[in-house]
Protein backbone atom coordinates (compact mmCIF):
# COMPACT_ATOMS: atom_id res chain seq x y z
CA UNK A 1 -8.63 4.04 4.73
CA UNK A 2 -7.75 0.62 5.63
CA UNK A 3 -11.07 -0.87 6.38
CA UNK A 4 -9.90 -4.23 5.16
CA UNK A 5 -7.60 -6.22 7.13
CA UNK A 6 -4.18 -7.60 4.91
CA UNK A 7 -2.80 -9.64 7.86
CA UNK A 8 -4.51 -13.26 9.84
CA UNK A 9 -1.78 -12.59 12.50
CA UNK A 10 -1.70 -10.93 15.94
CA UNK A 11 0.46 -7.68 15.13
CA UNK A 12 1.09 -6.83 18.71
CA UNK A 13 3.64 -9.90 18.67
CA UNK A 14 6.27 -7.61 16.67
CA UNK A 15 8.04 -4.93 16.29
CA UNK A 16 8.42 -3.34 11.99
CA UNK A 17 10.93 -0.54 11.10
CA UNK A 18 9.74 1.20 8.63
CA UNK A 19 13.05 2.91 6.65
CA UNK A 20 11.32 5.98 5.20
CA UNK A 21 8.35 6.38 7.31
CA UNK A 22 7.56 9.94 7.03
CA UNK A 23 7.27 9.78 3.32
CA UNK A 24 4.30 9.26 1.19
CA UNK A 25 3.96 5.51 1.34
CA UNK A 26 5.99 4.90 4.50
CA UNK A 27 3.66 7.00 6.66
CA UNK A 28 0.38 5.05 4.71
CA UNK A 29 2.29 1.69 5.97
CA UNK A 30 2.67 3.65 9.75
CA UNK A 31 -0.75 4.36 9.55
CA UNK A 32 -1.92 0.83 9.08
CA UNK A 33 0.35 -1.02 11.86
CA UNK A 34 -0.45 1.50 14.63
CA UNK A 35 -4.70 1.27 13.18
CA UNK A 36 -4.02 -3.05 13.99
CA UNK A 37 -2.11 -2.58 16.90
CA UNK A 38 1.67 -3.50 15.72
CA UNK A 39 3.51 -4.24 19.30
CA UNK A 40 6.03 -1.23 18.30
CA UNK A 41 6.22 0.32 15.37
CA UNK A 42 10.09 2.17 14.25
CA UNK A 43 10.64 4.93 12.15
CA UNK A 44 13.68 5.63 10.40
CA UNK A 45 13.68 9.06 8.04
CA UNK A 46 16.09 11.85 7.38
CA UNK A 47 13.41 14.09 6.81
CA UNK A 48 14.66 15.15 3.44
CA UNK A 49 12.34 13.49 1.42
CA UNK A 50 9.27 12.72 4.08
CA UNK A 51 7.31 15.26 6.32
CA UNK A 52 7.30 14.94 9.97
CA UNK A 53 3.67 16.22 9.64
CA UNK A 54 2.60 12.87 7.65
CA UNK A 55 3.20 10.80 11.26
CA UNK A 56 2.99 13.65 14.04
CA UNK A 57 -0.46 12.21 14.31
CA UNK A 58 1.32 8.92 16.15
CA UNK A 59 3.75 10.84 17.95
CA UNK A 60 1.87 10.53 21.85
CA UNK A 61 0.82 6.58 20.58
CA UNK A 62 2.79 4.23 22.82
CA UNK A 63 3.60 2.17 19.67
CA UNK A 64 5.33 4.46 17.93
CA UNK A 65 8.88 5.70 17.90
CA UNK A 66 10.34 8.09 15.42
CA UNK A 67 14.32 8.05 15.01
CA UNK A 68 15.68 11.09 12.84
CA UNK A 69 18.43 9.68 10.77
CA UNK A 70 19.70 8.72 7.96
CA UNK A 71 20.37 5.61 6.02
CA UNK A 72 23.81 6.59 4.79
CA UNK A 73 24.96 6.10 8.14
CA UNK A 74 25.46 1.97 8.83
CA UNK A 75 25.27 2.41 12.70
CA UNK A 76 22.53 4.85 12.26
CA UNK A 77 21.20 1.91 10.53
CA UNK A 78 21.90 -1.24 13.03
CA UNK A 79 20.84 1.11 16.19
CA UNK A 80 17.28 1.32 14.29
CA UNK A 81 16.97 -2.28 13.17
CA UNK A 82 17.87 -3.72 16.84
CA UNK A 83 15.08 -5.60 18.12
CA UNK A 84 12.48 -5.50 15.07
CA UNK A 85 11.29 -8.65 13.42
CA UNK A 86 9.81 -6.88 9.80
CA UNK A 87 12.08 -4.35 8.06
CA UNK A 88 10.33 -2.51 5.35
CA UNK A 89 12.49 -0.64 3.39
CA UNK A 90 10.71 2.50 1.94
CA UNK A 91 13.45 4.90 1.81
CA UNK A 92 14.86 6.06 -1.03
CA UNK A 93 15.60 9.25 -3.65
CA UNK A 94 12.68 8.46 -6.36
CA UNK A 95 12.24 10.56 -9.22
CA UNK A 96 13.80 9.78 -12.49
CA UNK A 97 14.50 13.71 -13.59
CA UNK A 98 16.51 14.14 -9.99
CA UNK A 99 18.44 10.91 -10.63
CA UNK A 100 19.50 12.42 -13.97
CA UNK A 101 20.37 16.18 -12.33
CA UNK A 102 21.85 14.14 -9.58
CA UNK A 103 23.10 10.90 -10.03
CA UNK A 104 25.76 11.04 -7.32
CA UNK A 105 23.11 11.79 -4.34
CA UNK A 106 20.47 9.34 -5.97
CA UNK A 107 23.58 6.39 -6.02
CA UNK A 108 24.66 7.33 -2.34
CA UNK A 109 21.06 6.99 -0.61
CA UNK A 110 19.88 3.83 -2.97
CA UNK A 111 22.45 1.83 -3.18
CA UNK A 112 25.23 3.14 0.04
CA UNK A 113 22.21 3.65 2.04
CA UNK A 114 20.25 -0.04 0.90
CA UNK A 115 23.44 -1.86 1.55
CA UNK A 116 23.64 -0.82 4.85
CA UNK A 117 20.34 -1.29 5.34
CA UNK A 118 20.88 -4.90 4.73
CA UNK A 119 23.93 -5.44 6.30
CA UNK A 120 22.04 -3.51 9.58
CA UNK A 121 18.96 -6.29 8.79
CA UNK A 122 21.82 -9.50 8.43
CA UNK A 123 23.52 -8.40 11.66
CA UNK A 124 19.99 -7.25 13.69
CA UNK A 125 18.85 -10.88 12.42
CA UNK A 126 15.29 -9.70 11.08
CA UNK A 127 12.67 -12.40 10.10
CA UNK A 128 12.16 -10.32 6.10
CA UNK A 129 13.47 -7.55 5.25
CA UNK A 130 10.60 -6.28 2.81
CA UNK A 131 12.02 -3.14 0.30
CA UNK A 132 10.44 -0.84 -2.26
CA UNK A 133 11.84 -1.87 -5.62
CA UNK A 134 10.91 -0.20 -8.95
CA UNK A 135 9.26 -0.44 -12.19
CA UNK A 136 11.43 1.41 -14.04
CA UNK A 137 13.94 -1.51 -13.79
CA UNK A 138 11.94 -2.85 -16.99
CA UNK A 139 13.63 0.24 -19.07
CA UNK A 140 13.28 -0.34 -22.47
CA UNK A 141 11.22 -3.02 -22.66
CA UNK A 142 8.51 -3.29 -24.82
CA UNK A 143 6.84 -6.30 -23.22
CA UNK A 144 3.35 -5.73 -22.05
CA UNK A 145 2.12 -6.88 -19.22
CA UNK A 146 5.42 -6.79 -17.67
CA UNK A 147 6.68 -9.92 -16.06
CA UNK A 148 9.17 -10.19 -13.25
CA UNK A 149 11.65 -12.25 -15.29
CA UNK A 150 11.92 -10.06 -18.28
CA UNK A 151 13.61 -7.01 -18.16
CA UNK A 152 15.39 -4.62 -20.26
CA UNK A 153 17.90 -2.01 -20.23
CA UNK A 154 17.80 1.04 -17.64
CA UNK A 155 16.74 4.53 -18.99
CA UNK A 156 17.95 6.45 -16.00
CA UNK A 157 20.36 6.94 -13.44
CA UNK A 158 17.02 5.61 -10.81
CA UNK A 159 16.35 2.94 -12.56
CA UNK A 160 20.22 1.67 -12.25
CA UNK A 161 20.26 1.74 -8.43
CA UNK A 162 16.81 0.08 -8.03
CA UNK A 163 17.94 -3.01 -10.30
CA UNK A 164 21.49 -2.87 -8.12
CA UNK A 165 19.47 -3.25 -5.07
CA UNK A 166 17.88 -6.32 -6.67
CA UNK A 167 21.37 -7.67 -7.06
CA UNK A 168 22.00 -6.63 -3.69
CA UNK A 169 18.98 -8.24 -2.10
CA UNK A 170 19.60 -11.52 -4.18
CA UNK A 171 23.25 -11.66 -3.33
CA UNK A 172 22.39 -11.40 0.69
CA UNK A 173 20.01 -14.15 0.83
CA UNK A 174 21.85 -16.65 -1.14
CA UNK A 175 25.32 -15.75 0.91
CA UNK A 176 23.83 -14.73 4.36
CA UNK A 177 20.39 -16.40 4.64
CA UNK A 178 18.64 -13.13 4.93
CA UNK A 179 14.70 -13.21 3.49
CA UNK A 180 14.85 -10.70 1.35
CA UNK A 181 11.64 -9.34 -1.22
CA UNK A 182 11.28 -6.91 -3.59
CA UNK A 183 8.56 -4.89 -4.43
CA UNK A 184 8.41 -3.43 -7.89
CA UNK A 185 6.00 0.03 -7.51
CA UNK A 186 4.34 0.92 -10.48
CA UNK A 187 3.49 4.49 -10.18
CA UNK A 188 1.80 4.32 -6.49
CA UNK A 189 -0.16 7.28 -5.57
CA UNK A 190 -2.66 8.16 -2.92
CA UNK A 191 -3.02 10.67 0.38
CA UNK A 192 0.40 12.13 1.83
CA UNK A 193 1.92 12.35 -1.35
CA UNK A 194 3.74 15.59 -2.34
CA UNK A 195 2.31 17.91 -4.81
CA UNK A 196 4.82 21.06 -4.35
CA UNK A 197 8.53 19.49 -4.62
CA UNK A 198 10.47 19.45 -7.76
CA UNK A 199 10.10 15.88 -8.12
CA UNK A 200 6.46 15.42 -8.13
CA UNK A 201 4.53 12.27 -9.32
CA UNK A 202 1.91 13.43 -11.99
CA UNK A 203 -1.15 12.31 -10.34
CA UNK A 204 -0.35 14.84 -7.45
CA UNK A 205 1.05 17.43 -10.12
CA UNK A 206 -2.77 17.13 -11.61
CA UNK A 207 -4.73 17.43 -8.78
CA UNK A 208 -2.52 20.13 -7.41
CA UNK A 209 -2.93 22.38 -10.63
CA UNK A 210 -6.68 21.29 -11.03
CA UNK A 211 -7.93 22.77 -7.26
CA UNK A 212 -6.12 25.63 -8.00
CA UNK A 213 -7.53 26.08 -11.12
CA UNK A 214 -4.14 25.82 -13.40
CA UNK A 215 -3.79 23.65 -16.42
CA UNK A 216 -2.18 20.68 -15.68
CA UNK A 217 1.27 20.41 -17.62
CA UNK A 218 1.37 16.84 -19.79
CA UNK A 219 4.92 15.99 -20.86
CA UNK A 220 4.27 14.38 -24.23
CA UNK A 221 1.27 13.56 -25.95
CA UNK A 222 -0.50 12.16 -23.28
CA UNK A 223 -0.91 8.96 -24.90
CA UNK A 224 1.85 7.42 -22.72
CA UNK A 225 0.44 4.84 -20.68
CA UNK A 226 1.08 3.86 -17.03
CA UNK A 227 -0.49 0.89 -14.57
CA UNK A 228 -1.18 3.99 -11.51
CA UNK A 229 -2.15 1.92 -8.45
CA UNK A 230 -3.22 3.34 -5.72
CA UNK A 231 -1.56 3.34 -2.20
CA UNK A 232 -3.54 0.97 -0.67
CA UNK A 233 -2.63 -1.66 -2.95
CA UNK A 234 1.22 -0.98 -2.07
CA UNK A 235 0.20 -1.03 1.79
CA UNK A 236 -1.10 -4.13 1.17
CA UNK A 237 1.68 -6.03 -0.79
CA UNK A 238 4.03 -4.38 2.25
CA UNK A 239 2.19 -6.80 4.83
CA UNK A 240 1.06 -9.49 2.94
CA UNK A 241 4.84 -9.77 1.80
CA UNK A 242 6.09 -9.32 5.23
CA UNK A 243 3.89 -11.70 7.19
CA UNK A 244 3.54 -14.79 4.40
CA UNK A 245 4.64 -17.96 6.12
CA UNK A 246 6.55 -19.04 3.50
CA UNK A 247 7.21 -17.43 -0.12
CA UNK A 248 8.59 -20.35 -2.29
CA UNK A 249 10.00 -18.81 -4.99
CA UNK A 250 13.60 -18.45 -5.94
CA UNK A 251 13.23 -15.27 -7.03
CA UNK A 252 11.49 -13.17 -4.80
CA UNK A 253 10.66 -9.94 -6.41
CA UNK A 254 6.83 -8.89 -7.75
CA UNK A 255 5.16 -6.53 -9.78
CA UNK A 256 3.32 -4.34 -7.35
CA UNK A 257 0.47 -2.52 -9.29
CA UNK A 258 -3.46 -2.84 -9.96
CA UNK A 259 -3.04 -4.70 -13.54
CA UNK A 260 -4.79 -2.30 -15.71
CA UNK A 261 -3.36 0.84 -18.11
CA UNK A 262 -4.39 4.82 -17.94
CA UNK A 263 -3.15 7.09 -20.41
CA UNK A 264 -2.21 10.62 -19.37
CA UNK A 265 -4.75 11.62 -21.35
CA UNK A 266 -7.26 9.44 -19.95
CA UNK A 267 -5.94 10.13 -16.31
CA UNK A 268 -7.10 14.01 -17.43
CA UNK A 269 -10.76 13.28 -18.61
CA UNK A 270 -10.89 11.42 -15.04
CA UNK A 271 -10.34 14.46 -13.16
CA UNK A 272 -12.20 16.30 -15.23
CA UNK A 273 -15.47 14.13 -14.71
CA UNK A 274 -14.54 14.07 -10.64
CA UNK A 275 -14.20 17.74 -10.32
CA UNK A 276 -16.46 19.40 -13.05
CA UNK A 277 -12.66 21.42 -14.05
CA UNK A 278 -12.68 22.67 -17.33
CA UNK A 279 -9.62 23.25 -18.62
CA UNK A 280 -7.57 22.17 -21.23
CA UNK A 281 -4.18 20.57 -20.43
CA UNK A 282 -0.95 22.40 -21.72
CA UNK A 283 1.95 19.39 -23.63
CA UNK A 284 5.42 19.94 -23.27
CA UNK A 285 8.54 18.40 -24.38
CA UNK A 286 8.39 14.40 -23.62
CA UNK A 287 10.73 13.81 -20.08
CA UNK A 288 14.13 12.08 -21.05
CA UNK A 289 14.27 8.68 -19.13
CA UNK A 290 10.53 7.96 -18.97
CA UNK A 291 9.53 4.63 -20.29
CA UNK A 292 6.11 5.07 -22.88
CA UNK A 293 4.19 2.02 -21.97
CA UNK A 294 3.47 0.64 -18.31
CA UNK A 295 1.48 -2.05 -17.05
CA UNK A 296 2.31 -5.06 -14.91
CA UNK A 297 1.71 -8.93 -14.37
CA UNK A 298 0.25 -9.00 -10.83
CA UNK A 299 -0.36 -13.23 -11.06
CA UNK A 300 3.37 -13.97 -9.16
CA UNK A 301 2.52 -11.81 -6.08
CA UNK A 302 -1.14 -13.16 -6.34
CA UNK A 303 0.04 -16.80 -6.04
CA UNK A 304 2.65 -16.20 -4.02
CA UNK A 305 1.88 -14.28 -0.64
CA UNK A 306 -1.79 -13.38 -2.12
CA UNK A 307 -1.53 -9.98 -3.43
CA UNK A 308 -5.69 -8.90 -3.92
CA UNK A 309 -5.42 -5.53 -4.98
CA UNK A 310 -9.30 -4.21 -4.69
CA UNK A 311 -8.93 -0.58 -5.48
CA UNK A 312 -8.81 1.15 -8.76
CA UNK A 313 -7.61 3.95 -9.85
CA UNK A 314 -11.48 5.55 -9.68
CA UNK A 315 -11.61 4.59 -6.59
CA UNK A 316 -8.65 5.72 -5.54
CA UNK A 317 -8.62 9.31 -7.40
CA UNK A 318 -11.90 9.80 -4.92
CA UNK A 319 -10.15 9.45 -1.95
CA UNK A 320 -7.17 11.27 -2.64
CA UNK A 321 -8.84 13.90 -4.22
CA UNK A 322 -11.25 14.20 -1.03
CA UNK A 323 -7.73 14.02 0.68
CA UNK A 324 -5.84 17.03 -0.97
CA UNK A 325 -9.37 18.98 -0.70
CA UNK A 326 -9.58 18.54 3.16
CA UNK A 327 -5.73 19.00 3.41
CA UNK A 328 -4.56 22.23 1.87
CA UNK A 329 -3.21 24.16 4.55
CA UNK A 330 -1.02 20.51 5.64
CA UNK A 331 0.14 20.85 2.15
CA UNK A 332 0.85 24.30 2.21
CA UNK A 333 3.17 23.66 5.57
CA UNK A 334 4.88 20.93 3.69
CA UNK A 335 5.95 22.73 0.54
């Protein structure tokens, strides 16, 4: 991946933490520093969520350093952020379902753990810190596209601490002067990304059951739409966001996403017609929390730090599919 270039700067000026780096899109952002030769590139995971085995590739590369910790801790947190000039904030506890089983742990690592994060990021004086916000902050919207002003009530104990961290992030600039932007995800998915855990993002669920010839399980009726956009595009907005000279607008948070729909359903047939599967998918009970209609506004990260998202989810289904085919005994190890 990564054959186009997101950055006109010389990378080997700086030094990025990346807060979750041995997760799914964390280790995709690793990946694409250390392939443009970042001057250092930090690492700052618990391993509770991530893999070590999605960035033991860069272990020997003299760019790369890998701190085991965990953003709960605030010294944990400064001791990592000393000397970088880019903090990009991956880590987190996604997954609406776990927020609702767990709403204690998901509050403690995305909101305790963000805080100190920016506090580490104020005191550590970084150029931009850079963090993973969330779509799910438009709860019960019905707008469509969604746009970054207008959003509705949370649905979910997850969607609550991403919208705090907004707060948070807003808060810290206008009192402390730190450059803060937020990223709103919409359903990211790509290579890396876990298939096996409880938690598990439906593309991955799909593909998962498809190679191994199960029926995928579709909560619902399938006819609930989402804007999936495919890792590279959140790689992408990560360094275009970070490296922008100057981002002008008051508000700095963005709809991350490709700017098109895919129903469930849809998302199916798609596999389908890459694999040659037949099967016929099994509905279930719709998931409490989930929002029914997804897709985003991209024009405000367009305009602002020139957001050029290129691959769709077609594309994107090929490589990850080729990825989960040539990767089934890393998988295996991981789950």
């Amino acid at each position: 991946m990564f054959e186009t270039k997101f950055h006109n700067k010389d990378l080997n000026n700086y030094t990025f933490l990346v807060t979750g780096g041995a997760g799914f899109i964390g280790s995709n952002i690793v990946e694409y520093l250390l392939k443009y030769q970042v001057g250092k590139v930090k690492v700052l995971d618990n391993l509770s969520n991530g893999f070590y085995k999605n960035i033991q590739e860069f272990e020997d590369h003299p760019s790369f350093e890998f701190i085991e910790g965990d953003i709960r801790d605030l010294e944990t947190c400064i001791n990592a952020s000393k000397g970088c000039d880019y903090i990009l904030h991956q880590a987190a506890l996604g997954s609406v379902p776990r927020s609702i089983n767990d709403p204690i742990t998901s509050n403690a690592v995305n909101i305790d753990g963000f805080l100190n994060m920016l506090v580490a990021a104020r005191d550590c004086k970084a150029k931009r810190f850079v963090y993973a916000a969330s779509s799910s902050t438009y709860g019960d919207s019905q707008q469509l596209p969604k746009v970054e002003n207008n959003i509705g009530r949370p649905l979910s104990p997850y969607a609550v601490t991403k919208y705090v961290n907004e707060l948070y992030a807003d808060v810290f600039e206008k009192t402390y002067g730190i450059d803060c932007v937020g990223l709103r995800y919409f359903n990211v998915f790509g290579p890396k990304q876990d298939p096996k855990g409880a938690y598990a993002a439906v593309i991955p669920l799909f593909i998962d059951a498809v190679l191994e010839n199960r029926p995928p399980v579709i909560n619902g009726d399938g006819e609930q739409t989402r804007d999936f956009t495919f890792v590279e595009n959140a790689v992408e907005a990560n360094i275009r966001a970070a490296l922008a000279d100057n981002i002008s607008s008051q508000q700095k948070i963005y709809n991350i996403a490709y700017g098109e729909r895919t129903s469930l359903n849809q998302l199916i047939n798609i596999l389908k017609e890459k694999t040659g599967a037949v099967f016929e998918a099994t509905y279930g009970p719709p998931r409490v929390g989930d929002v029914r209609d997804s897709l985003a506004s991209i024009e405000k990260a367009k305009e602002d730090f020139g957001y050029a998202p290129q691959k769709d989810i077609r594309h994107g289904l090929n490589v990850t599919l080729e990825w989960f085919k040539n990767n089934q005994e890393f998988i295996k190890v991981r789950a």
